[in-house]
N, C-alpha and C. Protein backbone atom coordinates (compact mmCIF):
# COMPACT_ATOMS: atom_id res chain seq x y z
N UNK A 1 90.99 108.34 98.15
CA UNK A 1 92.03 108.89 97.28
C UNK A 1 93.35 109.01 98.05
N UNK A 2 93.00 109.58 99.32
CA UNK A 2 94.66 109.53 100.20
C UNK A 2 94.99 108.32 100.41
N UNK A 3 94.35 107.15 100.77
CA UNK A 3 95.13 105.75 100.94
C UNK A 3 95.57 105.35 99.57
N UNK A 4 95.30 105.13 98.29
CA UNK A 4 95.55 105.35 96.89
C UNK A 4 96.74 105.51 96.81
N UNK A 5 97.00 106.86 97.24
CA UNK A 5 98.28 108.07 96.85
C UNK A 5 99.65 107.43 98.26
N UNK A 6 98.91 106.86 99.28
CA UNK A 6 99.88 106.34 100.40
C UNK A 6 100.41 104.77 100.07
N UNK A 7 99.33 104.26 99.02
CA UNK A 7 100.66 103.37 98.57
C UNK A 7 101.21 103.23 97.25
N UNK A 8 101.08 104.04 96.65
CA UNK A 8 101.86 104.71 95.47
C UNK A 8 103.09 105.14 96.50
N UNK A 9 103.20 106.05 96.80
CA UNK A 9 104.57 106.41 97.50
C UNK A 9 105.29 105.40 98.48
N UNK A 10 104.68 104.35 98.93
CA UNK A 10 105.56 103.13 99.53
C UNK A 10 106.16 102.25 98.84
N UNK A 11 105.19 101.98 97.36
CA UNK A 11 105.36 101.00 96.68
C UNK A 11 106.81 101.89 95.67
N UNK A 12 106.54 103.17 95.54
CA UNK A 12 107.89 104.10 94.68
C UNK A 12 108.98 104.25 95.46
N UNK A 13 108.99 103.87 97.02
CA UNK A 13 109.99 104.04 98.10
C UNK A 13 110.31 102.85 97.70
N UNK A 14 109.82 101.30 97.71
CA UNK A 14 110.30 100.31 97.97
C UNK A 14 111.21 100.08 96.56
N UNK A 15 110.34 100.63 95.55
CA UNK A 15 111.21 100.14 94.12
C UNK A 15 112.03 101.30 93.86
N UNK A 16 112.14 102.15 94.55
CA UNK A 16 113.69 103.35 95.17
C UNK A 16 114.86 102.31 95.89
N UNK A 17 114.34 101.61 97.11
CA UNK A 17 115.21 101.31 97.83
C UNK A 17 116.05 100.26 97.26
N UNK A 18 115.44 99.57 96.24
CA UNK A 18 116.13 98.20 95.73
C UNK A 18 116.82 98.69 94.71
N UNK A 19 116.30 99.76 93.63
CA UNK A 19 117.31 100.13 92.71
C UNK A 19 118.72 100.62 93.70
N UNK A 20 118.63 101.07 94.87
CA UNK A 20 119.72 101.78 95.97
C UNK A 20 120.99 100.97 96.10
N UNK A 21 120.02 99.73 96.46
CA UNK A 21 121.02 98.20 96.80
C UNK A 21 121.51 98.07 95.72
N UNK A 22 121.22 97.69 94.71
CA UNK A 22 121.88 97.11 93.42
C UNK A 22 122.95 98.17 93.09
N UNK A 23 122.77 99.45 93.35
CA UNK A 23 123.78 100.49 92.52
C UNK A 23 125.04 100.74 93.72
N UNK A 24 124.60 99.87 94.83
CA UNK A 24 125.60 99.97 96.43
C UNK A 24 126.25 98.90 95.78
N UNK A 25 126.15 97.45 95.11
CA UNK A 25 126.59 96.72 95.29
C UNK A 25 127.42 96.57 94.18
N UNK A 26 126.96 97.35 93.11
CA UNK A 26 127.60 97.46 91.79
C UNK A 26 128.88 98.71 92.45
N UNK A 27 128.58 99.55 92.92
CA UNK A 27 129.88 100.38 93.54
C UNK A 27 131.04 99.56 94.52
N UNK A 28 130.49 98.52 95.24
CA UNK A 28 131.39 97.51 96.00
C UNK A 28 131.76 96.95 95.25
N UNK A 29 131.24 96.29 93.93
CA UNK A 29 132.09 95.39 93.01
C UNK A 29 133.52 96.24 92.20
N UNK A 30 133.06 97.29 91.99
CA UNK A 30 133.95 98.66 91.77
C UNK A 30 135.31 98.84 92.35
N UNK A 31 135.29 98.92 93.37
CA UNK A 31 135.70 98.83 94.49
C UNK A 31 136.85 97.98 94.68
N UNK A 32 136.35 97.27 94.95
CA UNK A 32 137.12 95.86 95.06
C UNK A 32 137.69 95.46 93.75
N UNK A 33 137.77 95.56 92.44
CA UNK A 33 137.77 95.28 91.40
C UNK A 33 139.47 96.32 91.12
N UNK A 34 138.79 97.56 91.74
CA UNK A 34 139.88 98.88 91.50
C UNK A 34 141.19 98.56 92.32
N UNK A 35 141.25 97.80 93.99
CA UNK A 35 141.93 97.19 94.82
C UNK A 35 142.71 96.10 93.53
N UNK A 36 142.10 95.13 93.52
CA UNK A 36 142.69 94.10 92.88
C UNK A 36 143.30 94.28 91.37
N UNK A 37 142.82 95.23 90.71
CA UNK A 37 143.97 96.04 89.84
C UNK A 37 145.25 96.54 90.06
């Protein structure tokens, strides 16, 4: 049951970390978008 529950929480870290990137990169497009305005 604890190895179970240890990759539930890696696999919810990893699909954490990528929603992270996409919302970093959508803020850089932002960004740069607000500059060139």
């Amino acid at each position: 049951m604890g190895h179970s529950t240890t990759n539930f929480k890696v696999i919810r870290y990893i699909s954490f970390s990528r929603v992270g990137e996409q919302e970093q990169r959508l803020f850089n497009l932002r960004q740069t978008l607000y500059i060139t305005d």
